[in-house]
Protein backbone atom coordinates (compact mmCIF):
# COMPACT_ATOMS: atom_id res chain seq x y z
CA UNK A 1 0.00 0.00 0.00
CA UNK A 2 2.87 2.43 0.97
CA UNK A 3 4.70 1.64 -2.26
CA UNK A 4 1.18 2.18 -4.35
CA UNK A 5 1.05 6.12 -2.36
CA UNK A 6 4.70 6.97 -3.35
CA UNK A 7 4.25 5.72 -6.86
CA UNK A 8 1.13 7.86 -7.10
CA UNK A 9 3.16 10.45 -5.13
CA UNK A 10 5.87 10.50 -7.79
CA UNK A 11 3.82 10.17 -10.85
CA UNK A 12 2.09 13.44 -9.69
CA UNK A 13 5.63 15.59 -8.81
CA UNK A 14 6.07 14.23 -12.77
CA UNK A 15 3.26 15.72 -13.96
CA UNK A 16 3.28 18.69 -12.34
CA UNK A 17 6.91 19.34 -13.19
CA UNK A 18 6.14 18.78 -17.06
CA UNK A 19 3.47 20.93 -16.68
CA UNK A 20 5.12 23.53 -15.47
CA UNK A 21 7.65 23.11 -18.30
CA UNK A 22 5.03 23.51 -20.67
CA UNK A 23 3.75 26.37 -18.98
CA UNK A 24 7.46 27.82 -18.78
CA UNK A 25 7.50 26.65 -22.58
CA UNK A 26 4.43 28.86 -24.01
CA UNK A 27 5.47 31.96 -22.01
CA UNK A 28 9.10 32.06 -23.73
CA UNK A 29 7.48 31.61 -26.94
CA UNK A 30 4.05 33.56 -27.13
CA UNK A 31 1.95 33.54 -30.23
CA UNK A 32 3.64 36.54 -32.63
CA UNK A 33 2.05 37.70 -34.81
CA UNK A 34 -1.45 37.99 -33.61
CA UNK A 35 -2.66 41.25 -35.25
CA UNK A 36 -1.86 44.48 -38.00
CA UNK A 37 1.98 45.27 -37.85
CA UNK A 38 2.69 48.81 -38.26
CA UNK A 39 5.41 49.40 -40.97
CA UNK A 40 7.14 52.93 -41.36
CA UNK A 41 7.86 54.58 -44.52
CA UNK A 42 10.24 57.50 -44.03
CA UNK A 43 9.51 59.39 -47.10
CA UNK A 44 6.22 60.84 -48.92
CA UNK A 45 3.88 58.06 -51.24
CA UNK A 46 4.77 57.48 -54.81
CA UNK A 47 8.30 57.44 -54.21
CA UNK A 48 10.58 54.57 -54.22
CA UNK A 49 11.25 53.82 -50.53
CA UNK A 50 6.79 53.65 -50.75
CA UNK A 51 6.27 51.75 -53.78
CA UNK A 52 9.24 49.25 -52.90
CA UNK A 53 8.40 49.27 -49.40
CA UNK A 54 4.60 48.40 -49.32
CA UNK A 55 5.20 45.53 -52.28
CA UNK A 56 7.54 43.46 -49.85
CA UNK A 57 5.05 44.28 -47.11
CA UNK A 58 2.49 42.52 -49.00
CA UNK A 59 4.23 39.73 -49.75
CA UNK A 60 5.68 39.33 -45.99
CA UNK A 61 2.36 39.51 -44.53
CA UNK A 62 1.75 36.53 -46.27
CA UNK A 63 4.49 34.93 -45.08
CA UNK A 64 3.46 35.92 -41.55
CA UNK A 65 -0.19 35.72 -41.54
CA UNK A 66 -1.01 38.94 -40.49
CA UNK A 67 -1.15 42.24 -42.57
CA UNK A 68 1.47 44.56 -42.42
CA UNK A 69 0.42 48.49 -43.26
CA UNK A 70 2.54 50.76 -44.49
CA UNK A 71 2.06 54.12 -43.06
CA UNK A 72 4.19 57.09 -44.50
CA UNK A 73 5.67 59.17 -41.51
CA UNK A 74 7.47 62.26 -43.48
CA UNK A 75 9.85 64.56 -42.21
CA UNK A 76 13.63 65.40 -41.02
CA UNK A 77 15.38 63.27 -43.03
CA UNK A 78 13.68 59.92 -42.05
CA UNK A 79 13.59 61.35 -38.12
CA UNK A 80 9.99 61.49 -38.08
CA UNK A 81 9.43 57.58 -38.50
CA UNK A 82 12.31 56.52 -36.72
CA UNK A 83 11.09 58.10 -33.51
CA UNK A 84 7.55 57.46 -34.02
CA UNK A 85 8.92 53.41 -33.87
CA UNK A 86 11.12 53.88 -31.19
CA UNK A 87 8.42 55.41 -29.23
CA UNK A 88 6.22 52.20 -29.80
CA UNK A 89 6.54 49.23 -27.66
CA UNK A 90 9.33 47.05 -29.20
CA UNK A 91 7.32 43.99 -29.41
CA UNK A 92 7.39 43.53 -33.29
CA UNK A 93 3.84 45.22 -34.11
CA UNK A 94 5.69 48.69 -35.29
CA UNK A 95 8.50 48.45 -37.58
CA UNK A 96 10.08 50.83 -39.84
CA UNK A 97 11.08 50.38 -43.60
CA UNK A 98 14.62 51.96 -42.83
CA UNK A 99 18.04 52.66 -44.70
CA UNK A 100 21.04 54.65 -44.82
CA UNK A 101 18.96 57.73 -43.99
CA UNK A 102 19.26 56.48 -40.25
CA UNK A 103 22.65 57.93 -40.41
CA UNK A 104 22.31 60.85 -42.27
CA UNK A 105 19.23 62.04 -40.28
CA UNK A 106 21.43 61.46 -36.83
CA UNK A 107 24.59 63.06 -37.76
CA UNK A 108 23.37 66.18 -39.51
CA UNK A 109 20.92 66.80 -35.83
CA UNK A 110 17.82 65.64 -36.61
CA UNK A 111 17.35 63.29 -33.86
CA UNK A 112 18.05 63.30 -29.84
CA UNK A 113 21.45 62.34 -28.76
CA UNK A 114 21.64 58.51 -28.50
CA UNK A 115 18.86 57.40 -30.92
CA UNK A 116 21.35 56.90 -33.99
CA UNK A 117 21.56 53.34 -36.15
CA UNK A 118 22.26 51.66 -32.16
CA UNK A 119 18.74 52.40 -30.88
CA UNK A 120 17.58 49.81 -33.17
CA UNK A 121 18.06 45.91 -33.74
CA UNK A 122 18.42 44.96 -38.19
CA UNK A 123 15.62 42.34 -39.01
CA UNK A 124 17.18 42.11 -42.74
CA UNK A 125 18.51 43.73 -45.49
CA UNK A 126 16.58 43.89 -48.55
CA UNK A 127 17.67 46.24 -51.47
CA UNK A 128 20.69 48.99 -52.49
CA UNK A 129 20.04 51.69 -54.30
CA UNK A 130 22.34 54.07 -56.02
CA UNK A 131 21.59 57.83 -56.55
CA UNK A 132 22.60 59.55 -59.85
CA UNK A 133 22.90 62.99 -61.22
CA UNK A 134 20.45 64.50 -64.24
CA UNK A 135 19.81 67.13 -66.13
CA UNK A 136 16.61 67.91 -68.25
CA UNK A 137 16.66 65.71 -71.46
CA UNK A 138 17.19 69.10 -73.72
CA UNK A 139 19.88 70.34 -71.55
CA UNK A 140 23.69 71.62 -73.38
CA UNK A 141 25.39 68.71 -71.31
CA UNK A 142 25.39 65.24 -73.19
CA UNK A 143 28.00 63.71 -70.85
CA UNK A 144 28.69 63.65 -67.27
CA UNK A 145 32.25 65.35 -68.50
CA UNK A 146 30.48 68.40 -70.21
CA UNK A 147 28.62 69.06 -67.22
CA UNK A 148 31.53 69.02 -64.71
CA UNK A 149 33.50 71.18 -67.44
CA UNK A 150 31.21 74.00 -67.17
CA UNK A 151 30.17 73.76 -63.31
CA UNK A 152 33.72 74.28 -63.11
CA UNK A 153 33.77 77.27 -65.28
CA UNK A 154 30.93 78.44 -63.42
CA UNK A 155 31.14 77.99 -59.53
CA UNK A 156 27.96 77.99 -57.76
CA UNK A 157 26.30 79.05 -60.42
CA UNK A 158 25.39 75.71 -61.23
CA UNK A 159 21.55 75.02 -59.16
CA UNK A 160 21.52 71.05 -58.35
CA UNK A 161 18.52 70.02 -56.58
CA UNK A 162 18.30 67.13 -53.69
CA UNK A 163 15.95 65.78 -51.17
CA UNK A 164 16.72 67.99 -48.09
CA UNK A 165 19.74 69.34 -46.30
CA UNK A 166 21.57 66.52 -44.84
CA UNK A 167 20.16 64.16 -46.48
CA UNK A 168 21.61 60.97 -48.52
CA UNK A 169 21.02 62.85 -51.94
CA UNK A 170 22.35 66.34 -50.50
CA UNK A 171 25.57 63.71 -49.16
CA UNK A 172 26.36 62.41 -52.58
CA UNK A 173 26.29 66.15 -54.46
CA UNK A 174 28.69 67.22 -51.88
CA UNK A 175 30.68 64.25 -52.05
CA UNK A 176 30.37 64.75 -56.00
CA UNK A 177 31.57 68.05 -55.64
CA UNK A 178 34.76 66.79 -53.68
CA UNK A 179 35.86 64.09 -56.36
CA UNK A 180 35.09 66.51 -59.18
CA UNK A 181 36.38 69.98 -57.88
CA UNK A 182 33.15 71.86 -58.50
CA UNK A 183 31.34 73.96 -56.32
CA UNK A 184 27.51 73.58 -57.11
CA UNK A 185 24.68 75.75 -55.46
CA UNK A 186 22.64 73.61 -53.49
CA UNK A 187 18.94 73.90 -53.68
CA UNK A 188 16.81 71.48 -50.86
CA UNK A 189 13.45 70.19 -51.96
CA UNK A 190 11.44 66.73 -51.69
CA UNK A 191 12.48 63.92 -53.95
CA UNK A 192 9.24 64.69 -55.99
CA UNK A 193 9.91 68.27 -56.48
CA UNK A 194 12.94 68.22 -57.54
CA UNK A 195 12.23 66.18 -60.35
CA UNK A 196 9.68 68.40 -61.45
CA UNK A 197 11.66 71.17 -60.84
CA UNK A 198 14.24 70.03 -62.84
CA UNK A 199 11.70 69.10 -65.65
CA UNK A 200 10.21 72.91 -65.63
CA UNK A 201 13.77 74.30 -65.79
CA UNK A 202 13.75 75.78 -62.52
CA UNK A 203 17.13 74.28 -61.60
CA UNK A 204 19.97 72.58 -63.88
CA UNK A 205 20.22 69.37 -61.99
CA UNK A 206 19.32 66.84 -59.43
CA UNK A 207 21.01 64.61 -57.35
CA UNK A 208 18.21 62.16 -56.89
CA UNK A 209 17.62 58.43 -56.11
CA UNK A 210 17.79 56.21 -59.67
CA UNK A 211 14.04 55.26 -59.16
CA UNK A 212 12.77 58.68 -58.85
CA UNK A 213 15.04 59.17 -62.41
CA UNK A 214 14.41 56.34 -64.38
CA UNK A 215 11.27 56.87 -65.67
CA UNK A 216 11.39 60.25 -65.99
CA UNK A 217 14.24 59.20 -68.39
CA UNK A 218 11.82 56.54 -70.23
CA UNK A 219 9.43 58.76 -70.66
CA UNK A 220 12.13 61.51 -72.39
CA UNK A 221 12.04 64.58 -69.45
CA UNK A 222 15.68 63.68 -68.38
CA UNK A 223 19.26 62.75 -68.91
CA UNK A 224 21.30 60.70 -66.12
CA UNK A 225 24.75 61.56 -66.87
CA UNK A 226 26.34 59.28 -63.65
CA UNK A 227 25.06 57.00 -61.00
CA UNK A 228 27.04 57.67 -57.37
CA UNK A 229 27.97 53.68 -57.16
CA UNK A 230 30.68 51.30 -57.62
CA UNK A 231 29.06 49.72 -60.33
CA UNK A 232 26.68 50.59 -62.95
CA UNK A 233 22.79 50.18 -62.30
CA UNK A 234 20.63 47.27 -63.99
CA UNK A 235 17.96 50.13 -64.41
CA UNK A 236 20.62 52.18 -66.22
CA UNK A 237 22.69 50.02 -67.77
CA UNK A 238 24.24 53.08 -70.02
CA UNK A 239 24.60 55.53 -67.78
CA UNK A 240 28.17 55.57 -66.18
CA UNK A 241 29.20 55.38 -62.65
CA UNK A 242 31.24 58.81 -61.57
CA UNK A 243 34.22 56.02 -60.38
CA UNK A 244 34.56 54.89 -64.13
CA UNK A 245 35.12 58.35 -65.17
CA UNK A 246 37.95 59.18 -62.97
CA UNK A 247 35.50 60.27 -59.99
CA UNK A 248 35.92 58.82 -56.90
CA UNK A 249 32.49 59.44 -55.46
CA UNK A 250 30.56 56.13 -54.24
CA UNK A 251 27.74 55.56 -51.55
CA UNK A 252 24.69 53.65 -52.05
CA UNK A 253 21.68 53.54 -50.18
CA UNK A 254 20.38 50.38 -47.86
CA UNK A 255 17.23 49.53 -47.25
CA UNK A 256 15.72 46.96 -44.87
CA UNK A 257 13.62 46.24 -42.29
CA UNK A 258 14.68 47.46 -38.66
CA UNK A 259 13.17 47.07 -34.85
CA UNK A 260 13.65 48.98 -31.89
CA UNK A 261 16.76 47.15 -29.81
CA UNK A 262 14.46 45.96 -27.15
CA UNK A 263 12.69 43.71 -29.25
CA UNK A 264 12.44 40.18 -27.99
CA UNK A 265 15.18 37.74 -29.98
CA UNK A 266 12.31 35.01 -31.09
CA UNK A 267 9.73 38.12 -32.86
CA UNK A 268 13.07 39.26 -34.34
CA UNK A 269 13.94 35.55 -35.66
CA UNK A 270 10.24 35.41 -37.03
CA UNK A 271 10.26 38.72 -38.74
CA UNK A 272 13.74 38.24 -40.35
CA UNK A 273 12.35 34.95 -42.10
CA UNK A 274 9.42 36.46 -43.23
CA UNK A 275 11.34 38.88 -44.76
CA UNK A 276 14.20 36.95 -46.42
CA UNK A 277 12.18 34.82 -47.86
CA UNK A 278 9.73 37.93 -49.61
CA UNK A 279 12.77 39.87 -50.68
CA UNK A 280 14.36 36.67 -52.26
CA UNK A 281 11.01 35.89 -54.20
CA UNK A 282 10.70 36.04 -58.18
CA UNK A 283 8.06 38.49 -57.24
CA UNK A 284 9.68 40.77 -55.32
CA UNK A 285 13.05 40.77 -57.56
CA UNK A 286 11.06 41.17 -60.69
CA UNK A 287 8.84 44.30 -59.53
CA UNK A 288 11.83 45.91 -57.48
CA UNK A 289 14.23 45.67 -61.39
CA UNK A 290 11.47 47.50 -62.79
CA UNK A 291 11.97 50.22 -60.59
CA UNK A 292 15.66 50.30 -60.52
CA UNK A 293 16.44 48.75 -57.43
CA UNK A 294 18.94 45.96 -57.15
CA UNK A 295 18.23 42.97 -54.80
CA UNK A 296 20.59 42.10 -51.93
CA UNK A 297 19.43 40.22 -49.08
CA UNK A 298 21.26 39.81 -45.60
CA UNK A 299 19.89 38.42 -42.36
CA UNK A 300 19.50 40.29 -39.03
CA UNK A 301 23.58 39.68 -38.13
CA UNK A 302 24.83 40.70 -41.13
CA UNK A 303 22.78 44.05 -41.75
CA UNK A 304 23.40 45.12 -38.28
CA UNK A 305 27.08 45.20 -39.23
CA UNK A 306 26.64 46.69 -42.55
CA UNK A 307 24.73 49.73 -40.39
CA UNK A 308 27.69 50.21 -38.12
CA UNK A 309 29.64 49.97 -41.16
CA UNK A 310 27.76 52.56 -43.20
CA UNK A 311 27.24 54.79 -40.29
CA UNK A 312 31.12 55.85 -39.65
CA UNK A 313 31.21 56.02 -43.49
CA UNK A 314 28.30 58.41 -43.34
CA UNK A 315 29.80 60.32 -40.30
CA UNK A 316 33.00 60.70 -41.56
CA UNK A 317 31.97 62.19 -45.08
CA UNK A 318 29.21 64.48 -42.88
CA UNK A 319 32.34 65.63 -40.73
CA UNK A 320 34.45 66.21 -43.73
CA UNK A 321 31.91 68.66 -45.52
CA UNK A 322 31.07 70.50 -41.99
CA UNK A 323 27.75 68.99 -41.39
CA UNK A 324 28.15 66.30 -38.74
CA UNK A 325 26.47 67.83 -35.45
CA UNK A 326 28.99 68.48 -32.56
């Protein structure tokens, strides 16, 4: 009888220790996701951080089972959305659709001391993107050498357009500018503007991003005379990179998908699949070449190096040129 009691005594110390395992089990890994993720675009609708952005939404929300929305949050550079996520509750329902503009935005004083690429944790690394320089389609420069010729001839007389002071395409003139010896005069604007600007012949160039140029160039409004990049774009397969012309001016754009640092590892792990596997799809490839954008997928350890990595690149050029805060 006493042998039947500890049995029974045993068996139930068993049970309640697996259990409690269990238990232990479901609370490390609770259901994620559950509802609508929140997704961050930095800059205004139509462009291509939007368009780009809200197709490999789609197609990770059906990866996921949930729907991620893509919300455009404009303003400072990209500071806007990044604060608006890192004011959310890092649990994996806001997100932001974020690139090299993390660094630019934080170095030229857009955002509070402390919330630079650090304050947030990669999920993965989707696309580059190269900006390039243009000129209306009817303009007197045929080559990127003609243009430089006579900005030279003509210092700061020369208006070139980007998308805001300190910002990735306001980087790249200046850094065009140093590798060419010209002195252009800078005029700030939206991505959208400009290129309408520059078709109306209100200024002579822009430094823009190659999706907000190529089809503008399809459709006849503009010339690209160079792409800032190491190698020539897919989208603009005759246009030449500034490097091949004796120009050493090269920094291309990121773009991926990025959490606040406080995010739990395991929402992090299921987000970074989701992701990898959209941006690697025939789908996504195909519509993203259409637009100019090349491909290049890394997973959560890899892009967080390739921030710290871009962000002393970005830094250091923003020091050079006198527009890194203090």
């Amino acid at each position: 009888m006493r042998i039947k009691k500890l049995l029974a005594l045993v068996l139930a110390v068993i049970l309640i220790l697996v259990t409690g395992c269990t238990a232990a089990d479901n609370e490390q890994k609770p259901e994620y996701p559950t509802k609508v993720i929140d997704m961050s675009v930095l800059f205004g609708a139509g462009g291509g951080a939007d368009v780009v952005g809200r197709k490999l939404a789609d197609l990770a929300s059906k990866e996921l089972g949930q729907p991620i929305v893509a919300n455009n949050r404009v303003g400072g550079g990209g500071a806007v959305g990044y604060q608006y996520v890192l004011n959310a509750e890092p649990n994996g329902y806001s997100i932001v659709w974020n690139s090299t503009s993390i660094s630019t935005s934080y170095h030229a004083g857009n955002m509070p001391e402390g919330q630079d690429y650090s304050a947030f944790r990669g999920v993965a690394k989707v696309t580059d993107e190269a900006s390039a320089l243009a000129v209306k389609a009817d303009a007197r420069w045929e080559t990127i050498e003609d243009f430089i010729a006579y900005a030279k001839a003509n210092p700061e007389q020369v208006t070139v357009a980007n998308s805001g002071v300190g910002s990735f395409n306001h980087l790249n003139a200046v850094l065009i500018e140093q590798a060419t010896g010209v002195k252009f005069k800078h005029i700030p604007m939206d991505a959208t503007t400009s290129t309408t600007s520059l078709i109306g012949g209100r200024v002579d160039a822009i430094v823009n991003m190659a999706f907000d140029i190529i089809q503008q160039e399809q459709a006849g409004n503009v010339r690209a005379l160079a792409v800032v990049a190491d190698t020539r774009q897919d989208s603009l397969p005759d246009v030449p990179t500034f490097k091949e012309r004796g120009f050493d001016a090269d920094l291309t754009m990121y773009r991926g998908i990025a959490v606040p640092k406080e995010t739990p590892d395991d929402v992090v792990k299921i987000l970074e699949d989701a992701f990898i596997k959209a941006g690697k799809s025939d789908e996504f490839k195909e519509f993203a070449g259409k637009y100019g954008v090349t491909v290049n997928v890394l997973g959560a350890k890899e892009f967080e190096a390739l921030m710290k990595e871009q962000d002393e690149q970005v830094a250091k050029a923003m020091d050079l040129i006198g527009m890194k805060k203090q």
